[in-house]
N, C-alpha and C. Protein backbone atom coordinates (compact mmCIF):
# COMPACT_ATOMS: atom_id res chain seq x y z
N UNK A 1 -14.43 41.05 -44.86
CA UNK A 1 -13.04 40.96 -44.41
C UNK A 1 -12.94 39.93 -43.31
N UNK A 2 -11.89 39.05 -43.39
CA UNK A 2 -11.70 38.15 -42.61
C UNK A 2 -11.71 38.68 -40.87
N UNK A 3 -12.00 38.20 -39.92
CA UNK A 3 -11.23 38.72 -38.73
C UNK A 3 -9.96 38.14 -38.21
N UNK A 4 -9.18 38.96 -37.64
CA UNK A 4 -7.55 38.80 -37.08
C UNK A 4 -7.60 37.75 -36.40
N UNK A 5 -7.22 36.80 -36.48
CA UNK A 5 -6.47 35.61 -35.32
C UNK A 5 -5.61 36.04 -34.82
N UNK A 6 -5.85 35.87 -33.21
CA UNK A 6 -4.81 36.27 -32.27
C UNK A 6 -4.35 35.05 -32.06
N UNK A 7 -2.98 35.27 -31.40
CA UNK A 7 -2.24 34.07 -30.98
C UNK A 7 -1.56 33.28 -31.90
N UNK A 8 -2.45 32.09 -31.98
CA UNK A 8 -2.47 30.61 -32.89
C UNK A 8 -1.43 31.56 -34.14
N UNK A 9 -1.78 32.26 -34.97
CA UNK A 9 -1.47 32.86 -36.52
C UNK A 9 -0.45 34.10 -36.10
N UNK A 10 0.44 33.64 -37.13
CA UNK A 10 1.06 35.22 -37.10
C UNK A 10 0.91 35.63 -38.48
N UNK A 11 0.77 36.95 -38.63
CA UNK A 11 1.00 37.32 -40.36
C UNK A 11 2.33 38.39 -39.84
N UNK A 12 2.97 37.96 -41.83
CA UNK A 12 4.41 38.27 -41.47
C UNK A 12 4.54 39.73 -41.53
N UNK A 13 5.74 40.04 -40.80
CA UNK A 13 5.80 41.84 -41.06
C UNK A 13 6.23 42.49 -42.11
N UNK A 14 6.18 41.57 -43.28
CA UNK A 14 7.42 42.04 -44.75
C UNK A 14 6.54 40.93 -45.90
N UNK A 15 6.23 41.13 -46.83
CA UNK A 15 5.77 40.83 -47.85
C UNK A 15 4.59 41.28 -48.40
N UNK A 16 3.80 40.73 -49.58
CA UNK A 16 2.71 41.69 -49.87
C UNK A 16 1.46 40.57 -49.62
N UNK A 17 0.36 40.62 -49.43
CA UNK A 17 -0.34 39.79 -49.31
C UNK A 17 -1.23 39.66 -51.02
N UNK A 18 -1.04 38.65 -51.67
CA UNK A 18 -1.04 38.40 -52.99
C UNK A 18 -2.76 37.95 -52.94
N UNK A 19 -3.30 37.64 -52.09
CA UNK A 19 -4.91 37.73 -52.34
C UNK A 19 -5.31 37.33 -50.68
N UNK A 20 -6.72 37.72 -50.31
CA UNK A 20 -6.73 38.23 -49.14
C UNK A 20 -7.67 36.42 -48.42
N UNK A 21 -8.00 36.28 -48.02
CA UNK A 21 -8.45 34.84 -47.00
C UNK A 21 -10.55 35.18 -47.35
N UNK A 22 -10.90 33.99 -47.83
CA UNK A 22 -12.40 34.16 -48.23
C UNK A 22 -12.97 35.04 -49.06
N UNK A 23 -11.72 35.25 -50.29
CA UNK A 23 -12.09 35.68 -51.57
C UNK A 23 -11.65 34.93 -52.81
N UNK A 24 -12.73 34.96 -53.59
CA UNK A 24 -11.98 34.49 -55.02
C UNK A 24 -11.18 35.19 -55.98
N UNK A 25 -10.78 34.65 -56.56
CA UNK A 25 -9.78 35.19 -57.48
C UNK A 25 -10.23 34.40 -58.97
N UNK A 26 -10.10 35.56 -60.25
CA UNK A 26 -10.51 34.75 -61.51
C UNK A 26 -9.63 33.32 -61.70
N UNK A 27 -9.97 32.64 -62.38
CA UNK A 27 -9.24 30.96 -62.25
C UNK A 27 -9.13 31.00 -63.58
N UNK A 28 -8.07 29.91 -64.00
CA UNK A 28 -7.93 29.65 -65.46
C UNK A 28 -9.21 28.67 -65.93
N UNK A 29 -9.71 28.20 -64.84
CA UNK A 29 -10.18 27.00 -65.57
C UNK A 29 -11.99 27.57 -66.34
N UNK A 30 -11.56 29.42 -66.25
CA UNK A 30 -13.31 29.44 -66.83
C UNK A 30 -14.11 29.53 -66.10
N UNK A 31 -14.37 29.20 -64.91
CA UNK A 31 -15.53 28.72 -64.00
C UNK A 31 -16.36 30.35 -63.41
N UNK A 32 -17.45 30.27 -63.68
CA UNK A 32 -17.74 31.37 -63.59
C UNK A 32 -17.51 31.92 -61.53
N UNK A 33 -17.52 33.10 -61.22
CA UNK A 33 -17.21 33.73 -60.48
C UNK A 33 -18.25 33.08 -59.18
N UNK A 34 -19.29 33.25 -59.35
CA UNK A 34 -20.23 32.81 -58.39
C UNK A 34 -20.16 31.27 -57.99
N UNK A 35 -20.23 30.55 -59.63
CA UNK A 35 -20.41 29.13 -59.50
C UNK A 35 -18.95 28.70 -58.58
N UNK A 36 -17.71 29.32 -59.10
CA UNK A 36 -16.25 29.10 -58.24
C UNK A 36 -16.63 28.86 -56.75
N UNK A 37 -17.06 30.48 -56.74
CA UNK A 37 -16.98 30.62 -54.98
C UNK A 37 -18.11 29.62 -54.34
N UNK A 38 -19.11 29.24 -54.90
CA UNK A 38 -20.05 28.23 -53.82
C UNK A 38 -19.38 26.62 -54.18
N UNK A 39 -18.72 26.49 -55.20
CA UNK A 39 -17.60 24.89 -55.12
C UNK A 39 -16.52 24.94 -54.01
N UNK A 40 -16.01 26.17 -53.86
CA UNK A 40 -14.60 26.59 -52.99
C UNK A 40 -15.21 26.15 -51.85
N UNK A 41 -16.70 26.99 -51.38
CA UNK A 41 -17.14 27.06 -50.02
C UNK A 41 -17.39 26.01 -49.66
N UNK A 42 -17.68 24.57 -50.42
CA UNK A 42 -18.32 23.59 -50.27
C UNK A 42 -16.65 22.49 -49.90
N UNK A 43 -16.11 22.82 -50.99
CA UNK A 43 -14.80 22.15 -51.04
C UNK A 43 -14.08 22.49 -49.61
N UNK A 44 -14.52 23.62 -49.25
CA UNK A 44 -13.96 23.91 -48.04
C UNK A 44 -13.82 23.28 -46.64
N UNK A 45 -15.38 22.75 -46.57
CA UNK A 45 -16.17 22.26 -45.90
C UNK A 45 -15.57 20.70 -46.29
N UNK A 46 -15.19 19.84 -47.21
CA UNK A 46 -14.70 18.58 -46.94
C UNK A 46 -12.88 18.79 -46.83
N UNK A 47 -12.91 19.99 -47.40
CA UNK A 47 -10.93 20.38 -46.85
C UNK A 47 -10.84 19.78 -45.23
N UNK A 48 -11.65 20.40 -44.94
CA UNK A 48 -11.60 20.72 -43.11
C UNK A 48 -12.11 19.57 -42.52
N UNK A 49 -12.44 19.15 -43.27
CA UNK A 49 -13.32 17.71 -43.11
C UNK A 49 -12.20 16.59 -42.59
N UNK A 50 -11.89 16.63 -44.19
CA UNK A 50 -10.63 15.58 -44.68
C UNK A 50 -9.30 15.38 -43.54
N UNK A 51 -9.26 17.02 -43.29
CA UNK A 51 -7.78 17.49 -42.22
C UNK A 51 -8.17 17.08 -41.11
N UNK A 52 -9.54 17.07 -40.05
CA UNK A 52 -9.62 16.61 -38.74
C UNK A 52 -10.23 14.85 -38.85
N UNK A 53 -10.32 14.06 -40.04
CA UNK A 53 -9.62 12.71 -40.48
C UNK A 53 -8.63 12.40 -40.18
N UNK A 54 -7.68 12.68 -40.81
CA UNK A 54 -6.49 12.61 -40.94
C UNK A 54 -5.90 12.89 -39.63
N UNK A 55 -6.30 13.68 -38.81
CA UNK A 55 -5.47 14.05 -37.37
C UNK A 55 -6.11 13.12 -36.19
N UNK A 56 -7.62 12.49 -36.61
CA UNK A 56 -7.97 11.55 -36.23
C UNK A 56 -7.58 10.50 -36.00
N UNK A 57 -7.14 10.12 -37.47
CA UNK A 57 -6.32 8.67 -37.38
C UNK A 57 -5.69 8.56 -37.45
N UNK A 58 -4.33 9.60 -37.32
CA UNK A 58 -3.62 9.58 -37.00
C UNK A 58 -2.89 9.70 -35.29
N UNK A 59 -3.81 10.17 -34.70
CA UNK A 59 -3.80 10.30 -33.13
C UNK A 59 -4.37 9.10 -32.66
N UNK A 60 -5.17 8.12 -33.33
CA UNK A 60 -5.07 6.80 -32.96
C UNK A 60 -3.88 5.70 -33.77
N UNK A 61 -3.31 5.79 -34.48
CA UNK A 61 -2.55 5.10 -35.10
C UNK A 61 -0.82 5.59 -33.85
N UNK A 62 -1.01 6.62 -32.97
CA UNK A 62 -0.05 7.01 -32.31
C UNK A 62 -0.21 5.76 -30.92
N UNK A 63 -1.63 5.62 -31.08
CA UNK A 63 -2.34 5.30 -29.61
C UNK A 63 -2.78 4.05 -29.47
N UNK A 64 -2.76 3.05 -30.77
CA UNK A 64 -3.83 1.95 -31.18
C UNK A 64 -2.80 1.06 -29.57
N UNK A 65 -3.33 0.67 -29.19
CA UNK A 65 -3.04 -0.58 -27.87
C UNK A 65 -3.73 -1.84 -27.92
N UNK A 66 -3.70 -2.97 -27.58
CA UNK A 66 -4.46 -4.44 -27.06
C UNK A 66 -3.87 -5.53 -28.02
N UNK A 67 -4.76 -6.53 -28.03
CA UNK A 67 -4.65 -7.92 -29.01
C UNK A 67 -3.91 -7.62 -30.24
N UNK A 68 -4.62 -6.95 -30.76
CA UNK A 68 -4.15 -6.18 -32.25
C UNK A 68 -3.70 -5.06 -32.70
N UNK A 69 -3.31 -4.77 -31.84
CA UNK A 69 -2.56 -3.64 -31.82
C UNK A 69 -1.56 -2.96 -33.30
N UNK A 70 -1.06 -4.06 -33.43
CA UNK A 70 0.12 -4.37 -34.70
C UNK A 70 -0.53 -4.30 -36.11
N UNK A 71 -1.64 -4.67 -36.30
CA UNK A 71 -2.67 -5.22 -37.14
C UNK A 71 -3.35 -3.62 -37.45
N UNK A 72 -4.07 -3.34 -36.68
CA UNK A 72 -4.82 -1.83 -36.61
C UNK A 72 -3.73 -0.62 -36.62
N UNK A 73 -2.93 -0.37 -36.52
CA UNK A 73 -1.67 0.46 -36.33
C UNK A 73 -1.31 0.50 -37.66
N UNK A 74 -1.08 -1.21 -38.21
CA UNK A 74 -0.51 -0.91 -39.37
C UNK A 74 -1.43 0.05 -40.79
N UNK A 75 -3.14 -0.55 -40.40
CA UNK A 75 -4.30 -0.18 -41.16
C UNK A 75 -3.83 1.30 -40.99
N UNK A 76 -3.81 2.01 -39.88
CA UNK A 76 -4.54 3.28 -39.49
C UNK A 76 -3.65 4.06 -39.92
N UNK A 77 -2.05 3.44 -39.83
CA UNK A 77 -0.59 4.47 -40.78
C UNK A 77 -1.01 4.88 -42.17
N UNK A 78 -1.70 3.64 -42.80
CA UNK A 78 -1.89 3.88 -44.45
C UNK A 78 -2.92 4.55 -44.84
N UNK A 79 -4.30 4.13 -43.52
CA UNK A 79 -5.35 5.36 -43.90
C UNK A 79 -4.78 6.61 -43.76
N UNK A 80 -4.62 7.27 -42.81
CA UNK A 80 -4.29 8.48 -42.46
C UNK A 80 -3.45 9.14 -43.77
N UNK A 81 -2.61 8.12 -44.20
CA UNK A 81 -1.68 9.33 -45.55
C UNK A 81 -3.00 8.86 -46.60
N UNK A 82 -3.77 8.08 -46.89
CA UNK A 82 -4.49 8.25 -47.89
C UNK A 82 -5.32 9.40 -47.81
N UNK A 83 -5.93 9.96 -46.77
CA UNK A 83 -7.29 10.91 -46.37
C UNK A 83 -6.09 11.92 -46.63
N UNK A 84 -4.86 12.14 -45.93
CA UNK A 84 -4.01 13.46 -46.12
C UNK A 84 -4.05 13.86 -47.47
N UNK A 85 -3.31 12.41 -48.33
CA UNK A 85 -3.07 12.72 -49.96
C UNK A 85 -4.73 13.34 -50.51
N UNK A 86 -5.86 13.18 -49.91
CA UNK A 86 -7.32 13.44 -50.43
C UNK A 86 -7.54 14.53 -50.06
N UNK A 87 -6.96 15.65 -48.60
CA UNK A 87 -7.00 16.74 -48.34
C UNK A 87 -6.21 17.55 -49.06
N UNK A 88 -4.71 16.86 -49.42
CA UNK A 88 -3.79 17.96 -50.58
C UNK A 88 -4.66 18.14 -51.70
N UNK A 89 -5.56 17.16 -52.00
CA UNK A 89 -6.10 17.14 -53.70
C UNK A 89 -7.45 18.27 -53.51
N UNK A 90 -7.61 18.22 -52.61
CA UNK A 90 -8.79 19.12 -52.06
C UNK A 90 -8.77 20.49 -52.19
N UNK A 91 -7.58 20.99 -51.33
CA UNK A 91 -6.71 21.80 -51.06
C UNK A 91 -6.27 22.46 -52.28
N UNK A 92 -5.96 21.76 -53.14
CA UNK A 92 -5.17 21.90 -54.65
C UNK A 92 -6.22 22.70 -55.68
N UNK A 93 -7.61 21.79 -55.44
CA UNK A 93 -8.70 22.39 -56.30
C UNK A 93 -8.86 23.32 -55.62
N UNK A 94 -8.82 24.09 -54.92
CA UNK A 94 -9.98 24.85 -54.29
C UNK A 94 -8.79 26.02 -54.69
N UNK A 95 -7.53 25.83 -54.84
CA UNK A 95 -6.44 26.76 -55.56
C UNK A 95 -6.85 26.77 -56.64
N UNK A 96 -7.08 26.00 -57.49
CA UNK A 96 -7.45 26.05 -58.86
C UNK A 96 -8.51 27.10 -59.70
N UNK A 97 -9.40 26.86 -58.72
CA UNK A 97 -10.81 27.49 -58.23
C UNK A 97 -10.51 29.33 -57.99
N UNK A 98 -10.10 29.24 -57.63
CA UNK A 98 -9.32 30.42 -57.52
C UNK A 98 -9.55 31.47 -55.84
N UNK A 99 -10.02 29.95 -54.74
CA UNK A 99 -9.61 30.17 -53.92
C UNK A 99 -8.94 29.96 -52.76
N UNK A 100 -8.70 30.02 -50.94
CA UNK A 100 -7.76 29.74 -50.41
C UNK A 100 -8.16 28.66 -49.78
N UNK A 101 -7.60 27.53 -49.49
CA UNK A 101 -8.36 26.49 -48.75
C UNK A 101 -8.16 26.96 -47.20
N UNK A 102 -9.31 26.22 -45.97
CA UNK A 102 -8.79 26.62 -44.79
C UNK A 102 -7.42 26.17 -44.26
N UNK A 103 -6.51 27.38 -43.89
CA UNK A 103 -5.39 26.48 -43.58
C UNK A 103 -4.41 27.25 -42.20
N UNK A 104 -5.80 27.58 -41.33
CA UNK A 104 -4.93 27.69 -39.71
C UNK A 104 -5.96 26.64 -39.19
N UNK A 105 -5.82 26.26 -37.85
CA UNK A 105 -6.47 26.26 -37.29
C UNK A 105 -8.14 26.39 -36.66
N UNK A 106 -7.94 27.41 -36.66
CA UNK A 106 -9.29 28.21 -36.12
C UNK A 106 -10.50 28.20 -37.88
N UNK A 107 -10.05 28.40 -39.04
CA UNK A 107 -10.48 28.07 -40.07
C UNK A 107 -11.12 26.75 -40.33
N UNK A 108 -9.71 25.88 -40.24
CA UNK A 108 -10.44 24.64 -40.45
C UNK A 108 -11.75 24.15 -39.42
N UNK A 109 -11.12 24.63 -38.38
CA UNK A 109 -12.27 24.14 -37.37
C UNK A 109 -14.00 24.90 -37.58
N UNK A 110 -13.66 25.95 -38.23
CA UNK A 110 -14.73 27.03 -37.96
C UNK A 110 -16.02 25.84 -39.29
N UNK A 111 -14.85 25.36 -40.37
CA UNK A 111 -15.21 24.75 -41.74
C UNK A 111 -15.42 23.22 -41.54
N UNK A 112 -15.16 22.46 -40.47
CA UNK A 112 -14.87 20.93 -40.51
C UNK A 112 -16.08 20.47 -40.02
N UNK A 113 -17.39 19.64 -40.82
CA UNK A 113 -18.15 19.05 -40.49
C UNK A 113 -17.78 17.47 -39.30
N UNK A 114 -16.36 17.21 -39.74
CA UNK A 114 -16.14 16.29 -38.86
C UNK A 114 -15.16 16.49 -37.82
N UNK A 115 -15.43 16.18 -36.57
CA UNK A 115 -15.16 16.86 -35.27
C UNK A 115 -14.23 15.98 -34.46
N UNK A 116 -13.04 17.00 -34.29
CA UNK A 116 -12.19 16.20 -33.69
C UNK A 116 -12.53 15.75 -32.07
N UNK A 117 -11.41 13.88 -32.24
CA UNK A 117 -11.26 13.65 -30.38
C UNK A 117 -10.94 14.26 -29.42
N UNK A 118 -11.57 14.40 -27.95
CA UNK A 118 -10.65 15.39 -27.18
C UNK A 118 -9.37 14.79 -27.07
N UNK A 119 -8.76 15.73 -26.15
CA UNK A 119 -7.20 15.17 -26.15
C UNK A 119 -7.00 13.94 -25.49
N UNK A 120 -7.79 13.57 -24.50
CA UNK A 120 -7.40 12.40 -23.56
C UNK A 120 -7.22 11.14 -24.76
N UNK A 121 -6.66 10.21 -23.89
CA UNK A 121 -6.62 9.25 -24.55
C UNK A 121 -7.91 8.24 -24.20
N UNK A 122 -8.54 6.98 -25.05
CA UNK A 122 -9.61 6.87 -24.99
C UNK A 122 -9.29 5.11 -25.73
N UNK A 123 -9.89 4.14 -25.01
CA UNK A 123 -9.46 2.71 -25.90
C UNK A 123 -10.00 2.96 -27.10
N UNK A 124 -9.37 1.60 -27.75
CA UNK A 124 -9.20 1.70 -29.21
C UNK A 124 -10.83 1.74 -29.88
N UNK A 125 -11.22 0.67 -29.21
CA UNK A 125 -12.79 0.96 -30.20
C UNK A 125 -13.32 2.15 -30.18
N UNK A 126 -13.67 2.61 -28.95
CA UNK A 126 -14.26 4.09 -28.92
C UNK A 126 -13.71 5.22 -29.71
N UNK A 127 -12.34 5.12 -30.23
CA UNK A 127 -11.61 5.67 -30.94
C UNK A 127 -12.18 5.43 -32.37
N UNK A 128 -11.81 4.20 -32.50
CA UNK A 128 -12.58 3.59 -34.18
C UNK A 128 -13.86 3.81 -34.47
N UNK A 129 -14.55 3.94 -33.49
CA UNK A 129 -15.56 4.16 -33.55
C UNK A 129 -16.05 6.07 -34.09
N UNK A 130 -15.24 6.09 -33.33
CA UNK A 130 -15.16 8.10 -34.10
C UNK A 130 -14.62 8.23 -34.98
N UNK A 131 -13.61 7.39 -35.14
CA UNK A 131 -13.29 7.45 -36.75
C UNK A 131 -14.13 6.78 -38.03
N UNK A 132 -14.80 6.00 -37.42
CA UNK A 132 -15.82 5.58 -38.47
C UNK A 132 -17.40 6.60 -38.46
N UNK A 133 -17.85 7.15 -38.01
CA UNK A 133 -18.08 8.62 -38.01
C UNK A 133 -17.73 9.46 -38.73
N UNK A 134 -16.29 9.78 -38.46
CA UNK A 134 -15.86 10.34 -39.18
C UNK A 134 -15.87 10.27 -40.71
N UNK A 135 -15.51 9.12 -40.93
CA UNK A 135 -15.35 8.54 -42.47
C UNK A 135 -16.92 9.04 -42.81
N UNK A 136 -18.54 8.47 -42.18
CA UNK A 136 -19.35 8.66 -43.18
C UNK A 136 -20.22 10.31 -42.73
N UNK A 137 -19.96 10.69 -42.32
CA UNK A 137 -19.40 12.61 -42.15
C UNK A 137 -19.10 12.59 -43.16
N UNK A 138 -18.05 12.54 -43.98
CA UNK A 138 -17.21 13.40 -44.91
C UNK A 138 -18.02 12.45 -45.92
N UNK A 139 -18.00 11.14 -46.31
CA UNK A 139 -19.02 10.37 -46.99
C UNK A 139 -19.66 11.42 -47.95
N UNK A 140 -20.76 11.76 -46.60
CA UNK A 140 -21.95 12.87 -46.95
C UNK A 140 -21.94 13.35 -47.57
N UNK A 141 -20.76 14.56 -47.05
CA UNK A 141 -20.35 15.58 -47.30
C UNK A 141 -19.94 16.04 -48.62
N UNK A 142 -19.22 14.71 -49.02
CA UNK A 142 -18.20 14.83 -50.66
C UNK A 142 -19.53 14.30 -51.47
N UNK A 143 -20.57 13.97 -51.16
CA UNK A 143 -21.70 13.07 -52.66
C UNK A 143 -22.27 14.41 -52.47
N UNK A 144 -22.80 15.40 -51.31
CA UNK A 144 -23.15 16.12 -51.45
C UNK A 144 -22.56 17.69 -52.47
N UNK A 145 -21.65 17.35 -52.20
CA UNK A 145 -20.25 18.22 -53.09
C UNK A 145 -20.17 17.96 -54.30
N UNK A 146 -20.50 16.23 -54.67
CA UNK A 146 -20.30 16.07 -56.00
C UNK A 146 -21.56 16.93 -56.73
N UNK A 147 -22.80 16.83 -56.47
CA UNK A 147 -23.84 17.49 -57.01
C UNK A 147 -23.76 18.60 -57.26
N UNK A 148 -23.05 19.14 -56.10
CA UNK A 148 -22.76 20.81 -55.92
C UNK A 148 -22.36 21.02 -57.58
N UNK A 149 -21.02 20.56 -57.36
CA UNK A 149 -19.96 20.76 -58.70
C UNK A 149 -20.44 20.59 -59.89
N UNK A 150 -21.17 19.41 -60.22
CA UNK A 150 -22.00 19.39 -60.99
C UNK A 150 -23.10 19.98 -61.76
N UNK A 151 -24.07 20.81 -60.59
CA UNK A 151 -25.06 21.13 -60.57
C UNK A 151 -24.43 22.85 -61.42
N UNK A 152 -23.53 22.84 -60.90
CA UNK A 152 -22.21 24.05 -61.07
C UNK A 152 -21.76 24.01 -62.63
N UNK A 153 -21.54 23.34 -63.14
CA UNK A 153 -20.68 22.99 -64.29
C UNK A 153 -19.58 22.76 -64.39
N UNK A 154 -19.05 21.98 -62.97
CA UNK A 154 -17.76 21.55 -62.91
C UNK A 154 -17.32 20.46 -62.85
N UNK A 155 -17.83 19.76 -63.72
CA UNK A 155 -17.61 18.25 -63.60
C UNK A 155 -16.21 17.71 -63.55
N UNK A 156 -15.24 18.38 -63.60
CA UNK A 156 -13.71 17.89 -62.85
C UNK A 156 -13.44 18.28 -61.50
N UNK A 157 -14.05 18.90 -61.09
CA UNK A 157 -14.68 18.60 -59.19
C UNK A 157 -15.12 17.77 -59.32
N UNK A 158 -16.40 17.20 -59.91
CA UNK A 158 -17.17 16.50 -59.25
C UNK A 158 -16.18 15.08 -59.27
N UNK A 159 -15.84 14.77 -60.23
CA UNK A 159 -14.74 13.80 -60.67
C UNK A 159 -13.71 13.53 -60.09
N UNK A 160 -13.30 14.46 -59.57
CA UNK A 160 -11.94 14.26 -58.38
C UNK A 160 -12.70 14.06 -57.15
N UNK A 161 -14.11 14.42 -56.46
CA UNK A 161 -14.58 14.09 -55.52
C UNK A 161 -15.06 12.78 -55.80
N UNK A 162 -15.86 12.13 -56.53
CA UNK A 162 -15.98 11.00 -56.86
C UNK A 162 -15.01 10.22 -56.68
N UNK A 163 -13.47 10.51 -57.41
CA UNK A 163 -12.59 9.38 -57.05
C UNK A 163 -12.31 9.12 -55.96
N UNK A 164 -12.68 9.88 -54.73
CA UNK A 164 -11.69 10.04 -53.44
C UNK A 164 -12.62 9.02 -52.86
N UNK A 165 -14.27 9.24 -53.24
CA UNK A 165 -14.93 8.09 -52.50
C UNK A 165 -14.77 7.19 -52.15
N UNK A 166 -14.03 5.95 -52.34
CA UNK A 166 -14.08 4.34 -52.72
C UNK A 166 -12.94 4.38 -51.73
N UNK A 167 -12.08 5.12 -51.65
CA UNK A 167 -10.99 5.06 -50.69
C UNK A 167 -11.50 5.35 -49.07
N UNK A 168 -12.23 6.76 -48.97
CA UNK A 168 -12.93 6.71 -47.90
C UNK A 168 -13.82 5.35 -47.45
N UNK A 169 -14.68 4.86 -48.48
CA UNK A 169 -15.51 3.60 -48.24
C UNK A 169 -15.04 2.34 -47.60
N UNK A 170 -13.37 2.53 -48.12
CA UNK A 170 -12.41 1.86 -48.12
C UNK A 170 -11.79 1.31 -46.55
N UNK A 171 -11.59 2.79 -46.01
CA UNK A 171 -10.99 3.34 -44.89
C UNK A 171 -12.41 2.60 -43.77
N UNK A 172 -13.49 3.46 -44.03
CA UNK A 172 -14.83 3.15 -43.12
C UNK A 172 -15.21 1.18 -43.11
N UNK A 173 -14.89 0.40 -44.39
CA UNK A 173 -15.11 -0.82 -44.44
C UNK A 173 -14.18 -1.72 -43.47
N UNK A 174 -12.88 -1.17 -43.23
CA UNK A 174 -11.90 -1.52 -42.56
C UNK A 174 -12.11 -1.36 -41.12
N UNK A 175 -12.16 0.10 -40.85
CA UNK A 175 -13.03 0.06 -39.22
C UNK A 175 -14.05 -0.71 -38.80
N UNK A 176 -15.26 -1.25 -39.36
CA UNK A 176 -16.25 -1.63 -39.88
C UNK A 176 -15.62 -2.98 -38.99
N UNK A 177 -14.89 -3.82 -39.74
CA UNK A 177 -14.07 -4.61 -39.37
C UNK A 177 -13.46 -5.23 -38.32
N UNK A 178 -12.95 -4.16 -37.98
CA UNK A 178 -12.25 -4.32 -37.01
C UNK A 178 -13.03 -3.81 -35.23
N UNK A 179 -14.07 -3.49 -35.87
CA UNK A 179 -15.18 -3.09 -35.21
C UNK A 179 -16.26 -4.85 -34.64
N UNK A 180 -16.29 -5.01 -35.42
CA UNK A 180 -16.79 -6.93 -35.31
C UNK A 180 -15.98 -7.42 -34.78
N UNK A 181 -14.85 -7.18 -34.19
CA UNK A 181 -13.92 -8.35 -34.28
C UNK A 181 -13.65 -8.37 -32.37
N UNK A 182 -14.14 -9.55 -32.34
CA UNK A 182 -14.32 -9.55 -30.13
C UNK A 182 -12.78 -9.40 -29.74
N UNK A 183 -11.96 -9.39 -30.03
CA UNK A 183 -10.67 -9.82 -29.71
C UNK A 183 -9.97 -7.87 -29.59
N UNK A 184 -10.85 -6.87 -30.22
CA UNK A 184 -10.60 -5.69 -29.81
C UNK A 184 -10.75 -4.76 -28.95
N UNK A 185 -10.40 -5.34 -27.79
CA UNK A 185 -10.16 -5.07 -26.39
C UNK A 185 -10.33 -3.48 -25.83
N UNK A 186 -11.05 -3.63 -24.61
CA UNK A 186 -11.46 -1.94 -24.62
C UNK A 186 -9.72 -1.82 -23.61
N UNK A 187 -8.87 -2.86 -23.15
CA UNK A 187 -8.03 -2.73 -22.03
C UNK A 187 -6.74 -3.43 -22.64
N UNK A 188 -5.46 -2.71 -22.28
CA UNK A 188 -4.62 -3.36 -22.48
C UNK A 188 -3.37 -2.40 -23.12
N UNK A 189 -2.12 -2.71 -23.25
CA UNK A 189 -0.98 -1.97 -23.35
C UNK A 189 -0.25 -2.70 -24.80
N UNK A 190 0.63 -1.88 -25.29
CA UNK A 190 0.96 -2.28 -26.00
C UNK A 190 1.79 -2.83 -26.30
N UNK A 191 2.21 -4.01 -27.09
CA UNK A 191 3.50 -5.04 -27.26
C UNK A 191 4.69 -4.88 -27.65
């Protein structure tokens, strides 16, 4: 049985709870019961992944400042909804699967191999720099997942994790980038 989140979560005082948090449920797609729940658990693990990405670069795309400011801002708007659109698809299977993805707080965090910035604010490279981290974190995480699924008999996991790759590679080649580039100033305000 899950334990109660105080605070952060409320559960409501009126409805029925239709399946309970870190259980499976039979799935249409066949998948046997065991093999489900260790894809879910794994899927879980790049859910949570994917979500403190996404809040990543997006808390620098709020914050990007200096030379290029305009340039990296614009990169970091389009990563951020790509990794989001890769956490809904995540999210989606692991429904499929026939179970719940992490989705308070305290879950994702308990599940997220990749670790969010503190709150302060922090120049841009050092920022990019955790976000490129970030990117090959989850990297890992999803080739490691693909095998999982595989190894599983789920080769439309593994297949939807596979596709998401090239975009992450995508995201990390771009930091990469902009990471070389002298003109990305640890100082400076924005235009």
């Amino acid at each position: 049985m899950a334990k109660k989140q105080i605070g952060l979560v409320r559960e409501p005082e009126t409805g029925e709870v239709r399946q309970e948090w870190d259980t499976i449920a039979p799935n249409a797609l066949r998948i046997d019961h065991d093999d489900a729940e260790a894809i879910v658990d794994a899927l879980s693990v790049s859910h949570a992944g994917s979500f403190n990405l996404f809040y990543l670069l997006r808390k620098h795309y709020w914050t990007a400042e200096g030379a290029e400011f305009h340039d990296v801002a614009d990169f970091l708007e389009d990563a951020y909804k790509e990794v989001r659109a890769i956490n809904d698809d995540l999210a989606i299977r692991i429904v499929e699967l026939g179970g719940i993805p992490p989705n308070t707080p305290p879950t994702i965090q308990e599940h997220a191999e990749v670790h969010l910035e503190a709150e302060d604010l922090y120049d841009l490279r050092a920022s990019l720099e955790g976000d490129l981290e970030g990117c090959a974190t989850l990297v890992a995480s999803m080739r490691n997942h693909v095998r999982l699924a595989k190894e599983r008999g789920d080769s439309t996991t593994a297949e939807r994790l596979r596709e998401h790759l090239p975009t992450l590679e995508a995201v990390a080649h771009e930091i990469e980038h902009y990471l070389e580039d002298d003109t990305l100033v640890r100082t400076g305000g924005r235009d």
